[in-house]
N, C-alpha and C. Protein backbone atom coordinates (compact mmCIF):
# COMPACT_ATOMS: atom_id res chain seq x y z
N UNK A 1 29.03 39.46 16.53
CA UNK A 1 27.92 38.69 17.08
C UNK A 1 27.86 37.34 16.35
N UNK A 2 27.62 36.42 17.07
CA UNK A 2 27.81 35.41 16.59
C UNK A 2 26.74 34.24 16.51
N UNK A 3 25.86 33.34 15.46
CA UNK A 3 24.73 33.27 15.95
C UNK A 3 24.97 31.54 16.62
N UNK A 4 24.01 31.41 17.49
CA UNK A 4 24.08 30.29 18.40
C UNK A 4 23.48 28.80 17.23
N UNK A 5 22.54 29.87 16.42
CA UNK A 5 21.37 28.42 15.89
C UNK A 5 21.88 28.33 14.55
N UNK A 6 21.72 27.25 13.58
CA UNK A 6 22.29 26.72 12.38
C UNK A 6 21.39 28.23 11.35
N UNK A 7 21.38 27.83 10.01
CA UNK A 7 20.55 28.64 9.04
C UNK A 7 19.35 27.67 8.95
N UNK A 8 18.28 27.81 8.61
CA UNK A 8 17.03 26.79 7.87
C UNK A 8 17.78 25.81 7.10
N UNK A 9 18.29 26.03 5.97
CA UNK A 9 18.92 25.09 5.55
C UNK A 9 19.64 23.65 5.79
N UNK A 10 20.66 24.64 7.08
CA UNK A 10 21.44 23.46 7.52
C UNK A 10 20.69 22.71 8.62
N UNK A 11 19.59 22.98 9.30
CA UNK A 11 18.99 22.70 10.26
C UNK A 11 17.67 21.60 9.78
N UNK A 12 17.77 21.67 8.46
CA UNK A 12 16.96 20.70 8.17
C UNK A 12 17.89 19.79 7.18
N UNK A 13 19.44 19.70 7.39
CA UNK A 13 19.97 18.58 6.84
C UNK A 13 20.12 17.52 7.13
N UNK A 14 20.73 16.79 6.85
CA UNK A 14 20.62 15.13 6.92
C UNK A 14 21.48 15.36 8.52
N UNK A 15 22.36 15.99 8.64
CA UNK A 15 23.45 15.66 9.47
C UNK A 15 23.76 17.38 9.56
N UNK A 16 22.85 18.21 10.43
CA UNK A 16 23.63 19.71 11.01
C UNK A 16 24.83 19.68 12.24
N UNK A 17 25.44 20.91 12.16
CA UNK A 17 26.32 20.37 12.92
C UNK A 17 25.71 20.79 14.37
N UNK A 18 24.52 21.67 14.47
CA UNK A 18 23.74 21.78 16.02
C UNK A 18 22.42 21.84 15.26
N UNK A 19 21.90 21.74 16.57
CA UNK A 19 20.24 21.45 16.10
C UNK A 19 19.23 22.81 17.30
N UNK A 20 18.92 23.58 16.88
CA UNK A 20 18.37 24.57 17.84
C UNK A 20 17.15 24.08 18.74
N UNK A 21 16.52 22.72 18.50
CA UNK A 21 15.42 22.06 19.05
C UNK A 21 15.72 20.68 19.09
N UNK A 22 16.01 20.29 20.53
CA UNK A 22 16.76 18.93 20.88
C UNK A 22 15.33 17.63 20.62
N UNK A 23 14.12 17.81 20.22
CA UNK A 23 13.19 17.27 20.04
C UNK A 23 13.27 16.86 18.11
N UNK A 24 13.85 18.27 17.43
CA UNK A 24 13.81 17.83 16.20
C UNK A 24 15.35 16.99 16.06
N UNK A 25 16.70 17.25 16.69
CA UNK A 25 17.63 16.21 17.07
C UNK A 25 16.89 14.59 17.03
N UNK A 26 16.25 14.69 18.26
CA UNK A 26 15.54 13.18 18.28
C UNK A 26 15.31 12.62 16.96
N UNK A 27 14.17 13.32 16.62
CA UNK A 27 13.30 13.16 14.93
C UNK A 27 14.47 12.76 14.22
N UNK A 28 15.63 13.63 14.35
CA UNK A 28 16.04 13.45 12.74
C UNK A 28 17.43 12.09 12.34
N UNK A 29 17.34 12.09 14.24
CA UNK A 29 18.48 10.51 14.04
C UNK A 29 17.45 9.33 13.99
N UNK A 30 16.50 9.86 14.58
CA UNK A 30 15.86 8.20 14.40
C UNK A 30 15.25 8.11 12.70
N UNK A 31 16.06 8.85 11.85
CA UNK A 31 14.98 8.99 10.33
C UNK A 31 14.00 8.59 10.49
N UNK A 32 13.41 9.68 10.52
CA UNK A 32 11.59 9.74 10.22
C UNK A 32 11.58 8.89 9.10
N UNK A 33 10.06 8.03 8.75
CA UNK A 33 9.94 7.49 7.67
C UNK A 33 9.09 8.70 6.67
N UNK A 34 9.03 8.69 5.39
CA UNK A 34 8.48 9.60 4.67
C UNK A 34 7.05 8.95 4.51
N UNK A 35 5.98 9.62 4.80
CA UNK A 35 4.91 9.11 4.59
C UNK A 35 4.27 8.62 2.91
N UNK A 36 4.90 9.24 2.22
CA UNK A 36 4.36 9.44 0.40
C UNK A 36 5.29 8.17 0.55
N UNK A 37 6.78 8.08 0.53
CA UNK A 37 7.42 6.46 0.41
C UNK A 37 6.75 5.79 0.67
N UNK A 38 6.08 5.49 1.88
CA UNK A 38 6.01 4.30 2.51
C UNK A 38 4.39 4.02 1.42
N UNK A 39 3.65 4.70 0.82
CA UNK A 39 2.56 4.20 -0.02
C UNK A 39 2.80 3.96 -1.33
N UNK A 40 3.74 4.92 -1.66
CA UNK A 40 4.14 4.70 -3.41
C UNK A 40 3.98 3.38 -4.13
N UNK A 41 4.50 2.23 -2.97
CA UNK A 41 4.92 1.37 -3.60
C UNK A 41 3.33 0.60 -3.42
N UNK A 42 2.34 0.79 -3.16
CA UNK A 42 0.81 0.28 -2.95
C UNK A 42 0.04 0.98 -4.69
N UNK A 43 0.57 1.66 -4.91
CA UNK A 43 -0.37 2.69 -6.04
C UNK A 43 -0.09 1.96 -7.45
N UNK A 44 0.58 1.03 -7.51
CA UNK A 44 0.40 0.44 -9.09
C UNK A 44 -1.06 -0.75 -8.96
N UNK A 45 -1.04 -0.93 -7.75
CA UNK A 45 -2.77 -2.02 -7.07
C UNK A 45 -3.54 -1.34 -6.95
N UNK A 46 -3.68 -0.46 -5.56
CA UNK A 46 -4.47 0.45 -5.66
C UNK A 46 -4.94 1.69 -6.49
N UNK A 47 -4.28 2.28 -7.74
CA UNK A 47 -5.57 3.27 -8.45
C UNK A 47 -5.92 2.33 -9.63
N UNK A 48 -5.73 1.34 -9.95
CA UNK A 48 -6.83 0.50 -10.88
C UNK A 48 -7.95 0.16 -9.75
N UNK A 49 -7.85 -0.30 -8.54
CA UNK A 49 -9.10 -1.12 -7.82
C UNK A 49 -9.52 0.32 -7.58
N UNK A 50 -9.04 1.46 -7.10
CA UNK A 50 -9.92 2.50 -6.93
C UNK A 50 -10.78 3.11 -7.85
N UNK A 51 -10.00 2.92 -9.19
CA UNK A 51 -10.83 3.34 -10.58
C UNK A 51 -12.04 2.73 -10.79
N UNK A 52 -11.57 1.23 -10.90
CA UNK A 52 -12.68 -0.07 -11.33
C UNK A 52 -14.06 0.23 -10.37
N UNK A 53 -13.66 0.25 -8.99
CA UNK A 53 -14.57 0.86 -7.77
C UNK A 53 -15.89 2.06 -8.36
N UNK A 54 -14.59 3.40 -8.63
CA UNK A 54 -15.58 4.23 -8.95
C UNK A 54 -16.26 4.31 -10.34
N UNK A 55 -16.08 3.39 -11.04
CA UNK A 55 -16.78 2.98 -12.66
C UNK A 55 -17.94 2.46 -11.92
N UNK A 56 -17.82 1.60 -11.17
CA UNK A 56 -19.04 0.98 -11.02
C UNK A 56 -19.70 1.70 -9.96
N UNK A 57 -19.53 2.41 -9.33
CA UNK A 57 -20.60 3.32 -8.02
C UNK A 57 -20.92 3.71 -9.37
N UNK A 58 -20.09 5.00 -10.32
CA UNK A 58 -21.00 5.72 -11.06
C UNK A 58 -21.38 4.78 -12.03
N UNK A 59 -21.94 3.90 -12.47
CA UNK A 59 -22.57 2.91 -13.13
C UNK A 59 -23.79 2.99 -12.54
N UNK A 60 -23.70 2.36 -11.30
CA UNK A 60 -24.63 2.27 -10.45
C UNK A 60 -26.03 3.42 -10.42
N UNK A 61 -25.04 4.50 -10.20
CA UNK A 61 -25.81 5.76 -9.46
C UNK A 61 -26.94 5.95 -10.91
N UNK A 62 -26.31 5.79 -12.36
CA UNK A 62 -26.78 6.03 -13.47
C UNK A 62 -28.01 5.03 -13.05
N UNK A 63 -27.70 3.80 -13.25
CA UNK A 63 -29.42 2.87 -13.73
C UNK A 63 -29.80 3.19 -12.17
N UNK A 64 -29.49 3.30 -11.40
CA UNK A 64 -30.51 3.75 -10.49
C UNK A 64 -31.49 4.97 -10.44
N UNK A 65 -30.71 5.81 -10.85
CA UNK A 65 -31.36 7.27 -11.37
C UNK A 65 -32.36 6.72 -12.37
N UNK A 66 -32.04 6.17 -13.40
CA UNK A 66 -32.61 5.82 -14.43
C UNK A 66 -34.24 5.19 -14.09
């Protein structure tokens, strides 16, 4: 018996030699972009302004309470 579809492995490689879902074929020649890449390079700006941000809400929230 012989099986028709790749293993998991090979089916999520760069380059299988069949693809059991001609939709993930599509996906995987047009390289998907990686979503975590495409921000990485934003996070040396953004978590100081996000920090500085939340120093001062909780600053805030304090003398207001106060």
């Amino acid at each position: 018996m012989t099986h028709l579809y790749p293993p998991p492995d090979q089916a999520m490689a760069d380059h299988p030699l069949a693809y059991s879902d001609p939709e993930l074929r599509a996906y995987a020649e047009e390289q998907a972009e990686d979503i975590l890449e495409s921000v990485v390079h934003y996070m040396p700006l953004l978590l100081p302004c996000m920090g500085a941000l939340l120093i001062f809400m909780l600053a805030f929230i304090a003398v207001f309470m106060a």
